[in-house]
N, C-alpha and C. Protein backbone atom coordinates (compact mmCIF):
# COMPACT_ATOMS: atom_id res chain seq x y z
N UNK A 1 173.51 66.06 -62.93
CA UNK A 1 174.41 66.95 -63.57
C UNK A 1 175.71 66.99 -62.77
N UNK A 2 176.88 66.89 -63.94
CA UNK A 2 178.06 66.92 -62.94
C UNK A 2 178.67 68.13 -63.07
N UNK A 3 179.48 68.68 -61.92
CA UNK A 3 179.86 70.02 -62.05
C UNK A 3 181.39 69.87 -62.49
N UNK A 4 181.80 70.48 -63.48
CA UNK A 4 182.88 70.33 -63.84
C UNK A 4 184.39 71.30 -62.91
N UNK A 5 185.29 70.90 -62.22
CA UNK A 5 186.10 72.13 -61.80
C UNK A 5 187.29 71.99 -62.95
N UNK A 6 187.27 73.32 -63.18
CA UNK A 6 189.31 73.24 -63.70
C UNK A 6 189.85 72.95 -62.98
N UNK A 7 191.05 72.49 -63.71
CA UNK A 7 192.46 71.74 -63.19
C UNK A 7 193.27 73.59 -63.12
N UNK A 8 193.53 73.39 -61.60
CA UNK A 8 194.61 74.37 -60.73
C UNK A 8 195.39 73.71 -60.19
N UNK A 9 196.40 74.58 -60.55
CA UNK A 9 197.68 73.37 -60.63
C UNK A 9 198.51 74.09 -58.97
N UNK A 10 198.04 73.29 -58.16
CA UNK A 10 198.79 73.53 -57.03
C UNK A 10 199.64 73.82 -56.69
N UNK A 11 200.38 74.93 -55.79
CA UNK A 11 201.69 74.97 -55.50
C UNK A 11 201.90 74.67 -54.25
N UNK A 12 202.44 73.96 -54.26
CA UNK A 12 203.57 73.01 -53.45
C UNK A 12 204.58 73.69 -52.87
N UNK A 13 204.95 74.33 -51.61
CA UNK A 13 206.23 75.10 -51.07
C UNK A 13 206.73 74.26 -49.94
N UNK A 14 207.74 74.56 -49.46
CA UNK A 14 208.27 73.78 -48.67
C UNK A 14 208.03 74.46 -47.67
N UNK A 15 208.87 73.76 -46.10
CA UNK A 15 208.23 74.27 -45.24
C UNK A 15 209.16 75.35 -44.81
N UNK A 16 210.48 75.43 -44.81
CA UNK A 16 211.49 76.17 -45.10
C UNK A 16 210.65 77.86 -45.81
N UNK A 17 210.54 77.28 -46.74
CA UNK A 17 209.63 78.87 -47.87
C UNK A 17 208.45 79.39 -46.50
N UNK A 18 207.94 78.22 -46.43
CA UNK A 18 206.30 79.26 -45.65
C UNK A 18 207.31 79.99 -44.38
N UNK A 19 208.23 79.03 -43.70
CA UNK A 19 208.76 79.69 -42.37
C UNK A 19 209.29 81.43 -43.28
N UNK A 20 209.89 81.28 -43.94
CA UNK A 20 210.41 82.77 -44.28
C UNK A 20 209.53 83.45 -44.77
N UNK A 21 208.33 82.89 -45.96
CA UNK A 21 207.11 84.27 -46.11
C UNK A 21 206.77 84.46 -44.78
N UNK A 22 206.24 83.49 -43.75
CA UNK A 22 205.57 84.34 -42.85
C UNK A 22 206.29 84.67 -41.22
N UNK A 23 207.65 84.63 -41.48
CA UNK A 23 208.75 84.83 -40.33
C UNK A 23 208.07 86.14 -39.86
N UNK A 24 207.73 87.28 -40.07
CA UNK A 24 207.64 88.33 -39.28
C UNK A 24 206.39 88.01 -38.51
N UNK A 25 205.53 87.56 -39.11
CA UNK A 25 204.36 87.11 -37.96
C UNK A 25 204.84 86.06 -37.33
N UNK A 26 205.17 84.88 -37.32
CA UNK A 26 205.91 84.18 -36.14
C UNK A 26 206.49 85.26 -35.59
N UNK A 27 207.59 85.65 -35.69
CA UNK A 27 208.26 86.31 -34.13
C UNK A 27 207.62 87.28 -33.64
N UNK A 28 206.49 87.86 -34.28
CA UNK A 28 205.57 88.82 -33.71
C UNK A 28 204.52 87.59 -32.40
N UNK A 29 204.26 86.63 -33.07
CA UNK A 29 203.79 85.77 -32.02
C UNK A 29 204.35 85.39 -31.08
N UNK A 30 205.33 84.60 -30.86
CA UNK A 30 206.48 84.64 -30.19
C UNK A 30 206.63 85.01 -29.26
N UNK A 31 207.10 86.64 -29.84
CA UNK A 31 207.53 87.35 -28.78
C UNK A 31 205.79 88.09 -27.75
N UNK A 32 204.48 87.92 -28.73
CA UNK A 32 203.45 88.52 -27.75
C UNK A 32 202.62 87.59 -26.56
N UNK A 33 203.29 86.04 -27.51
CA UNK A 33 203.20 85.09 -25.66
C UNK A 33 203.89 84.93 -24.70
N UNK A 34 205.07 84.96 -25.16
CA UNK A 34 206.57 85.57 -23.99
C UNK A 34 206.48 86.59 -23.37
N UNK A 35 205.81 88.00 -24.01
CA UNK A 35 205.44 88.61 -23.05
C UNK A 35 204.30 88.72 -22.12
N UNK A 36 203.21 88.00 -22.48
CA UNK A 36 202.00 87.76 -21.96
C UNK A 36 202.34 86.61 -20.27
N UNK A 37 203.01 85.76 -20.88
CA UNK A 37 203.51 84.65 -20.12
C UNK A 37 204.46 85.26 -19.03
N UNK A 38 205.40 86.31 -19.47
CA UNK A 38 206.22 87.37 -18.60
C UNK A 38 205.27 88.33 -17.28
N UNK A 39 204.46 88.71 -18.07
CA UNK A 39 203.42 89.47 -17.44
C UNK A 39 202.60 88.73 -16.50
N UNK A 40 202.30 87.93 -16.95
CA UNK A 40 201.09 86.92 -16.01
C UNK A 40 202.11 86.63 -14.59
N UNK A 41 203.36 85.67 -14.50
CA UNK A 41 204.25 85.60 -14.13
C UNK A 41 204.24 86.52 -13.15
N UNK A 42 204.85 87.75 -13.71
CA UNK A 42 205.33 88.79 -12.67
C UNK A 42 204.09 89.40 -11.62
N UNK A 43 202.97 89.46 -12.95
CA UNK A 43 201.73 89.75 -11.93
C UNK A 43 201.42 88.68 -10.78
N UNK A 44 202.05 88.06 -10.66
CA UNK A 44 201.42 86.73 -9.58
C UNK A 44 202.30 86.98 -8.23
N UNK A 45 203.38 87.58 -8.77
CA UNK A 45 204.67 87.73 -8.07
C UNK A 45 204.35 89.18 -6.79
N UNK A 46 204.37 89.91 -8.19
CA UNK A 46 203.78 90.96 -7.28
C UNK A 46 202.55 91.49 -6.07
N UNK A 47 201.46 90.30 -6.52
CA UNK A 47 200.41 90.22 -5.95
C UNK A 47 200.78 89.20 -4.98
N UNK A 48 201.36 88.25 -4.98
CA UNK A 48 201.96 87.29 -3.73
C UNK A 48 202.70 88.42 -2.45
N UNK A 49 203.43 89.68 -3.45
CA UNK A 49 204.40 90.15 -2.18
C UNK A 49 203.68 91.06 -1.75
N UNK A 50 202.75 91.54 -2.30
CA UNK A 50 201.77 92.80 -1.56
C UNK A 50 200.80 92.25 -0.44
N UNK A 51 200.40 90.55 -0.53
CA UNK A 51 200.07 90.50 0.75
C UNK A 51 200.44 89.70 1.77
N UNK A 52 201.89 89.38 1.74
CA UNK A 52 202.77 89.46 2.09
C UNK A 52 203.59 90.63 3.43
N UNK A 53 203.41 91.40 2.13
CA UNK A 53 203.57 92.82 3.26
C UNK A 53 202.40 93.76 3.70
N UNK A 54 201.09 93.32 3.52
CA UNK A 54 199.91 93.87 4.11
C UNK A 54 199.81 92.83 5.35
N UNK A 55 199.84 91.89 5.66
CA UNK A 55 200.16 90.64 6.38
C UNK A 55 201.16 90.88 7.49
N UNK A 56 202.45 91.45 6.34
CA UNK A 56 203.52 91.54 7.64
C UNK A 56 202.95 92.77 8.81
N UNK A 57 203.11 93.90 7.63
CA UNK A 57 202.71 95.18 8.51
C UNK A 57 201.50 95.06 9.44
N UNK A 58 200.49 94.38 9.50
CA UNK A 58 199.24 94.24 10.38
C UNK A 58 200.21 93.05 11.59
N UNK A 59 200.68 92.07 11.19
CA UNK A 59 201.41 91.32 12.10
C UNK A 59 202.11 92.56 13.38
N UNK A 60 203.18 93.02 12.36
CA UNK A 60 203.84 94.15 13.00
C UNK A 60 203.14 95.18 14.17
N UNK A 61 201.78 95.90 13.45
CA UNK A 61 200.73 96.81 14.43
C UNK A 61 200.79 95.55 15.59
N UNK A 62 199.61 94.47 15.29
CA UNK A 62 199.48 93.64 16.10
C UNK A 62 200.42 92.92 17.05
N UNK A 63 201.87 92.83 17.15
CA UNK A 63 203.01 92.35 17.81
C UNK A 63 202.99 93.81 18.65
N UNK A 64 203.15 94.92 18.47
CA UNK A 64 203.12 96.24 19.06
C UNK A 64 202.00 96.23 19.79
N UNK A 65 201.28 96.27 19.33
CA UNK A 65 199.84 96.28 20.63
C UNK A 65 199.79 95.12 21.45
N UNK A 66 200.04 94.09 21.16
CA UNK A 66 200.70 92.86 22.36
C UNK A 66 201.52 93.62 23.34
N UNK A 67 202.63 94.17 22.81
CA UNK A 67 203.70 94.36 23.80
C UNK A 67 203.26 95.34 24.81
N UNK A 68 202.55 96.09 24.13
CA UNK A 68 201.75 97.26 24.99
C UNK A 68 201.05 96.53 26.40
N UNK A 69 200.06 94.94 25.74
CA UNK A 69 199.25 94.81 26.64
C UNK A 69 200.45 94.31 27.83
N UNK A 70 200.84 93.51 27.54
CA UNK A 70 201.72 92.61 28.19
C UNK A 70 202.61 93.57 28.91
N UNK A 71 203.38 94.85 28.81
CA UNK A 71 203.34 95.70 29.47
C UNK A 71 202.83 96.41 30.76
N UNK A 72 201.41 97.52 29.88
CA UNK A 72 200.59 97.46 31.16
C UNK A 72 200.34 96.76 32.27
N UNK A 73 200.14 95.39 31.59
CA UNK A 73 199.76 94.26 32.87
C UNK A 73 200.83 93.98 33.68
N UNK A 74 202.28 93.96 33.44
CA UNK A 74 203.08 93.86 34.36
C UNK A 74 203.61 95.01 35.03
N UNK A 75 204.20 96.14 34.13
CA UNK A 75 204.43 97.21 35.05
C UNK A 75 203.86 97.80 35.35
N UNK A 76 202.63 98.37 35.02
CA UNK A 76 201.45 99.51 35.53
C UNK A 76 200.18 98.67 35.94
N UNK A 77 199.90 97.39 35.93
CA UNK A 77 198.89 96.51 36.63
C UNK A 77 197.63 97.29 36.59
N UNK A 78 197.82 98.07 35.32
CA UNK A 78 196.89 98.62 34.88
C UNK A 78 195.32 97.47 34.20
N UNK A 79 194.69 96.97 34.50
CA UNK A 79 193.77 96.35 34.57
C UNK A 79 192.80 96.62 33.07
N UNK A 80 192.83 97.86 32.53
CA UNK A 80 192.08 98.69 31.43
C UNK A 80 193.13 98.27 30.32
N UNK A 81 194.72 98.84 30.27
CA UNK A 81 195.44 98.91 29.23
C UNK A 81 196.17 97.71 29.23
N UNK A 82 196.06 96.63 30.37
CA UNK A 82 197.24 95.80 29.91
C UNK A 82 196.15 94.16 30.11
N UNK A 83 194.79 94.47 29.94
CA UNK A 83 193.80 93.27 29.77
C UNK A 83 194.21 92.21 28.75
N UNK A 84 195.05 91.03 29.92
CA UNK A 84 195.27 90.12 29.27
C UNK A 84 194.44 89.06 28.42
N UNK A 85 193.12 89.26 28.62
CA UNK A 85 192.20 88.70 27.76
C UNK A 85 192.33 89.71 26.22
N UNK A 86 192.43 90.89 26.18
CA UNK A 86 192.04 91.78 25.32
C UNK A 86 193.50 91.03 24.45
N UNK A 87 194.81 90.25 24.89
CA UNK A 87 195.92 89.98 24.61
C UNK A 87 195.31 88.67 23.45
N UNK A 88 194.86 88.06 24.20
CA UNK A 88 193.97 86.84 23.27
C UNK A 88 193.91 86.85 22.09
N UNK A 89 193.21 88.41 21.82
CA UNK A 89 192.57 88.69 20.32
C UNK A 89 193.80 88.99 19.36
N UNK A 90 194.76 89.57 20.29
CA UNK A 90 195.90 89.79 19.25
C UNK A 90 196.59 88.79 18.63
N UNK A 91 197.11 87.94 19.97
CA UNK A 91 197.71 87.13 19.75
C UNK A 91 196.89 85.80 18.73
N UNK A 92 196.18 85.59 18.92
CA UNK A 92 195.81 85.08 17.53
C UNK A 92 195.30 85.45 16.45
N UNK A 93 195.12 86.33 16.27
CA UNK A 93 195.03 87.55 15.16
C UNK A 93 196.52 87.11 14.54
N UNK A 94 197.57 87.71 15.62
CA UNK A 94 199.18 87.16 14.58
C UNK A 94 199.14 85.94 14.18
N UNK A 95 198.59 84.72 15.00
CA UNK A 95 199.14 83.28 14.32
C UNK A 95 197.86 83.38 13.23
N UNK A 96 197.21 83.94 13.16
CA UNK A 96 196.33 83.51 11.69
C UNK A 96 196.85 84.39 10.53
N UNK A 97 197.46 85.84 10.54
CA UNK A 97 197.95 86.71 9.92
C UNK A 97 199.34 86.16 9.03
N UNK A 98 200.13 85.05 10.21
CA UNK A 98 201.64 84.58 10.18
C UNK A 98 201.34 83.99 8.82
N UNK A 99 200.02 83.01 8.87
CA UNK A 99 200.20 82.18 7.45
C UNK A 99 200.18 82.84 6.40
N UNK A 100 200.09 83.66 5.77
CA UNK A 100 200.56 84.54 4.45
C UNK A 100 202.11 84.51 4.34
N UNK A 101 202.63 84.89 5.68
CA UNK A 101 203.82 85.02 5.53
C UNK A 101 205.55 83.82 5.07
N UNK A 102 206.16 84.01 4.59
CA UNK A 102 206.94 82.40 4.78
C UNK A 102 207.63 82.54 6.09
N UNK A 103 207.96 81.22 5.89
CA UNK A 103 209.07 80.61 7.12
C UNK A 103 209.92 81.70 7.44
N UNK A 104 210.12 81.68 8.50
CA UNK A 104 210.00 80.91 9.80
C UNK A 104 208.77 81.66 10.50
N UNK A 105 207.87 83.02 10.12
CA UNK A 105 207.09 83.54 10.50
C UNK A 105 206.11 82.46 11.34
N UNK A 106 205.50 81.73 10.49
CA UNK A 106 204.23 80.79 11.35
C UNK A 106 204.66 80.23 12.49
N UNK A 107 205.86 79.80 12.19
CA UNK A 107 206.07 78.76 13.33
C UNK A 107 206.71 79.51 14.66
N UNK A 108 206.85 80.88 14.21
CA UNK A 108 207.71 81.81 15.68
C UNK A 108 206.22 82.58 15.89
N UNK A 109 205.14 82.52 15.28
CA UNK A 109 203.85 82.91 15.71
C UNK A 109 202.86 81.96 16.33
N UNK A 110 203.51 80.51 15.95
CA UNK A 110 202.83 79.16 17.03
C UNK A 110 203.64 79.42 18.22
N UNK A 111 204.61 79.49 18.31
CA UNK A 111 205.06 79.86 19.54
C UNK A 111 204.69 80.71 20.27
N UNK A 112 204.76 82.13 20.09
CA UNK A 112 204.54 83.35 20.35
C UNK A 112 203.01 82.84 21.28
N UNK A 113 202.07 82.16 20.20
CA UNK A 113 200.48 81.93 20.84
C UNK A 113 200.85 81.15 21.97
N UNK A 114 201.71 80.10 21.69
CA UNK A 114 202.10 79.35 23.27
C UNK A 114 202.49 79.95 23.93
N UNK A 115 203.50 80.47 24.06
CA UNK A 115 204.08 81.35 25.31
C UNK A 115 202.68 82.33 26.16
N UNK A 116 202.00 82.50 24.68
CA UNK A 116 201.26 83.58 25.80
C UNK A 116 199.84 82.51 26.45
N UNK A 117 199.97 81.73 26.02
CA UNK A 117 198.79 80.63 26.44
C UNK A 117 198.79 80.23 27.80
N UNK A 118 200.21 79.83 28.04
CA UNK A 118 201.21 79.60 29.23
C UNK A 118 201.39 80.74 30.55
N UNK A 119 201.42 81.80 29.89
CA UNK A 119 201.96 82.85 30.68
C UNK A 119 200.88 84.17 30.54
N UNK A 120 199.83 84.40 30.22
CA UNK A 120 199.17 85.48 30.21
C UNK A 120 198.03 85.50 31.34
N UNK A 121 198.21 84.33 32.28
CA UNK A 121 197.69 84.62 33.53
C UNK A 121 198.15 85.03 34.72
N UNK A 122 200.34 84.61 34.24
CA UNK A 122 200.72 85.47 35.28
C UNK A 122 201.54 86.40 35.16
N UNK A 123 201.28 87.60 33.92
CA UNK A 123 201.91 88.89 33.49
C UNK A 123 201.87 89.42 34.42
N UNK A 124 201.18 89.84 35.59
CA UNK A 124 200.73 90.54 36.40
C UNK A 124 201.80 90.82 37.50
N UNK A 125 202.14 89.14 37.61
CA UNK A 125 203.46 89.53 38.98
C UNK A 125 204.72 88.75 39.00
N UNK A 126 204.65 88.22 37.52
CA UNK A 126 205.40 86.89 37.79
C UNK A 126 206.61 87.86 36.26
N UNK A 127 208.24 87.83 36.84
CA UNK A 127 208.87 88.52 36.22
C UNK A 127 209.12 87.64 34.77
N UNK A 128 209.27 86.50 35.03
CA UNK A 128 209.79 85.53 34.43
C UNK A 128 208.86 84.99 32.83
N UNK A 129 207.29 85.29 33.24
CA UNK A 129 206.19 85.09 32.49
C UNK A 129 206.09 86.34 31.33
N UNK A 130 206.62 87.68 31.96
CA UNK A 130 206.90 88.77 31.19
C UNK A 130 207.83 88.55 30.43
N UNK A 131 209.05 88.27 30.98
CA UNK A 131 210.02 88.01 29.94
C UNK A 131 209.69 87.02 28.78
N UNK A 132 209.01 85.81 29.22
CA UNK A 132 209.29 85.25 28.13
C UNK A 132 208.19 85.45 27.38
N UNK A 133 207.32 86.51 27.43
CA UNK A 133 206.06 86.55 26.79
C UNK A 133 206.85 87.59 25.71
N UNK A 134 207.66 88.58 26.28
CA UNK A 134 208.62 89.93 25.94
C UNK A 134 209.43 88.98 24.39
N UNK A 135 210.19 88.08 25.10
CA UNK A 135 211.27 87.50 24.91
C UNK A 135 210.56 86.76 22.91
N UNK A 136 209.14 86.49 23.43
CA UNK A 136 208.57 85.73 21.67
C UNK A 136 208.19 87.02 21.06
N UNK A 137 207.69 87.66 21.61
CA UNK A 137 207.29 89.20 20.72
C UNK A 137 208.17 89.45 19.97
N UNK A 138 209.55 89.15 20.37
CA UNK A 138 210.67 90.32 19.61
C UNK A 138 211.23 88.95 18.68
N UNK A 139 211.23 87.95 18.97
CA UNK A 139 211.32 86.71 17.58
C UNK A 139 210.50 86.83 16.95
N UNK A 140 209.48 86.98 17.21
CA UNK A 140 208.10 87.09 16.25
C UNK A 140 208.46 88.13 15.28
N UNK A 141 209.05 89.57 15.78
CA UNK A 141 209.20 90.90 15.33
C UNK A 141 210.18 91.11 14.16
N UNK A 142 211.19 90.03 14.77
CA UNK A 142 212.73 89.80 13.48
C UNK A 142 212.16 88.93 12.69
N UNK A 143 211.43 87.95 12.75
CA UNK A 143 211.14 86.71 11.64
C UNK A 143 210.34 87.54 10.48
N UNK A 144 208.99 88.47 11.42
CA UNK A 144 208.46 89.47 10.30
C UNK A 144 209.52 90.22 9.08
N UNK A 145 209.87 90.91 10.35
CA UNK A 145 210.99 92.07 9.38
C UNK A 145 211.65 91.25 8.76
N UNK A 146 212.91 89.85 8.87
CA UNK A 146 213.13 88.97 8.19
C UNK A 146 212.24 88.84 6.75
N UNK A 147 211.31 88.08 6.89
CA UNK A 147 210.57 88.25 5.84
C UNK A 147 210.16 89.45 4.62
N UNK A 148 209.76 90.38 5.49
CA UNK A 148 209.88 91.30 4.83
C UNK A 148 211.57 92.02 3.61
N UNK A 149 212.39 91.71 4.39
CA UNK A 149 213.60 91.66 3.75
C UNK A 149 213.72 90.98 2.51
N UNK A 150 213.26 89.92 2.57
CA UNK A 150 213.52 88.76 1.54
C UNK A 150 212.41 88.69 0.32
N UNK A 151 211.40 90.09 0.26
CA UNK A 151 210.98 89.96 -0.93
C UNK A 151 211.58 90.39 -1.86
N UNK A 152 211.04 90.15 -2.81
CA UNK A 152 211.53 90.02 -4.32
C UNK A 152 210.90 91.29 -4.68
């Protein structure tokens, strides 16, 4: 048995016609992946600079409690507060912290770990080992704040 269909006589529109019947849903689309795409975007942005500056600010504590140790140990030869081993933990605490951060942060926090690599055996009496242990803390300290400046 064959099934018979009527003849429906097709309409044929151009593509011109469909763009204008259904123009308000296009730019309703449009515009809700542009903003989706906007959003995603900015959310990435924002979440890049928040740890960024959770990063900096712990850098920051941590550069401060360096200076403290490195301190103690030279002017008060305080043995408890200025334990240049206890300096260790900080100081690489910052060069692992630095990488979140951008340039020039890491690379004034590879330093910073050298200097004190070099010199944190003779904080104690040697003026020169202070200074320059002093001297990366406070590059370390501007490259942070630097950074911090330059978010978006």
């Amino acid at each position: 048995m064959k099934m018979v269909v009527p003849d429906c006589p097709m309409r044929t529109s151009s593509i011109a016609d469909q763009l204008k019947a259904h123009s308000v849903a296009i730019i309703s689309l449009v515009v809700a992946l542009s903003g989706l795409a906007y959003n995603s975007w900015r959310d990435a942005v924002v979440e890049e600079n928040r740890s960024i500056r959770i990063a900096a600010f712990e850098v920051l504590k941590n550069l401060g409690e360096l200076q403290l140790i490195a301190d103690y140990a030279h002017y008060q030869k305080d043995r408890k507060m200025g334990n240049p081993i206890t300096g260790w933990g900080r100081a690489l605490l910052i060069r692992d912290l630095s990488r979140v951060i951008p340039e020039p942060v890491p690379e004034t926090a590879d330093r910073l770990l050298q200097t004190w690599r070099e010199n944190w055996e003779q904080l104690e009496d040697d003026e020169a080992a202070s200074v320059r242990v002093n001297a990366h803390i406070a590059k370390t300290r501007e490259a942070v704040l630097l950074a911090l400046q330059r978010l978006k």
